[in-house]
Protein backbone atom coordinates (compact mmCIF):
# COMPACT_ATOMS: atom_id res chain seq x y z
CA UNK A 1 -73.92 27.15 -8.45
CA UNK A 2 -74.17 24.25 -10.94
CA UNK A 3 -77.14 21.65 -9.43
CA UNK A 4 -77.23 18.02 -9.51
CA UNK A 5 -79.83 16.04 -8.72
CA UNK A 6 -80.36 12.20 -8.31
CA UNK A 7 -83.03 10.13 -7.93
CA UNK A 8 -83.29 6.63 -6.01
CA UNK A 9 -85.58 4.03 -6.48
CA UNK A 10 -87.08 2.08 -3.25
CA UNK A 11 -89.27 -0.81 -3.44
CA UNK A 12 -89.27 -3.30 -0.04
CA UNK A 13 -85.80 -3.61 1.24
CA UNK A 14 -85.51 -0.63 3.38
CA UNK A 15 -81.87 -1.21 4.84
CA UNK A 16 -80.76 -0.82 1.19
CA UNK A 17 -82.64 2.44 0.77
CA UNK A 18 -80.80 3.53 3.61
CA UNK A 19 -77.02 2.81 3.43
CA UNK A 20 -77.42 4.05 -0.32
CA UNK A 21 -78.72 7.27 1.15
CA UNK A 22 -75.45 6.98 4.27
CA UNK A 23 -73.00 6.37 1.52
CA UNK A 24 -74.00 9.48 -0.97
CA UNK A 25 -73.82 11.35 2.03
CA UNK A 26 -70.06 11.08 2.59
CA UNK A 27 -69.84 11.76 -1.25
CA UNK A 28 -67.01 14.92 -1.96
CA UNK A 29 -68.77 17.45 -4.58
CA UNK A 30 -66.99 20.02 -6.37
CA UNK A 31 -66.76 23.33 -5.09
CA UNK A 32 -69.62 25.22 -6.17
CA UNK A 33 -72.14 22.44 -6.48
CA UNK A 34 -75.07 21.00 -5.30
CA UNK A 35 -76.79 17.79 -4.55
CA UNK A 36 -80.75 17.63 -4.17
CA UNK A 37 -81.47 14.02 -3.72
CA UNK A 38 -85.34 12.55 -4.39
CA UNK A 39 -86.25 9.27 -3.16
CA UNK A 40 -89.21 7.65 -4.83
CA UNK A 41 -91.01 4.80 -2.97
CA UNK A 42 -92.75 2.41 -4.67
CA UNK A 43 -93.98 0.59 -1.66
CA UNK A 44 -95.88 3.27 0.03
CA UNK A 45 -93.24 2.94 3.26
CA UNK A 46 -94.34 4.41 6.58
CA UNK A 47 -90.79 3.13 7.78
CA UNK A 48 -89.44 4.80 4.79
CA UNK A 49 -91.14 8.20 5.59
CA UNK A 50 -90.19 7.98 8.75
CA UNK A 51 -86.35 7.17 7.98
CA UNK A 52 -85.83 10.18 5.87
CA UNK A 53 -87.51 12.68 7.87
CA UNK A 54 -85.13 11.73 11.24
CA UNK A 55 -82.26 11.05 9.36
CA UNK A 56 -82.12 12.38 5.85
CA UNK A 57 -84.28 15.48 5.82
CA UNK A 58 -82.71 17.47 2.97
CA UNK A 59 -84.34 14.38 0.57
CA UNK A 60 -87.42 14.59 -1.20
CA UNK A 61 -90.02 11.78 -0.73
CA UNK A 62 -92.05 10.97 -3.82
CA UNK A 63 -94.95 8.09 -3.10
CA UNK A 64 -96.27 5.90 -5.08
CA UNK A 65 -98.24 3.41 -3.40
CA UNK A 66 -98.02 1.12 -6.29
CA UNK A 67 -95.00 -0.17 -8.27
């Protein structure tokens, strides 16, 4: 199984975060392949935390409290 993995960038504007994360979702990979998404938060986000464990809980969450 060939592995891909991407990493987002979210600093303040939360709804962005989030239809960025919606819209990779629908995203058609090749057979065989898989996506591991990591989301790194440069705002230290409770909202963003929050977000990601109800609705995207297969992403990783990597804080850093200051950008």
């Amino acid at each position: 199984m060939a592995k891909i993995a991407l990493v987002t960038l979210h600093y303040k504007n939360l709804s962005d975060t989030l239809a960025f994360l919606r819209s990779i979702r629908l995203a058609k990979l090749p057979k065989l392949h898989h996506l591991q998404v990591y989301v790194v938060d440069n705002e230290g986000s409770v909202d963003l935390k929050t977000a990601l464990e109800k609705d995207f809980p297969y992403c990783y969450l990597i804080s850093n409290p200051i950008n």
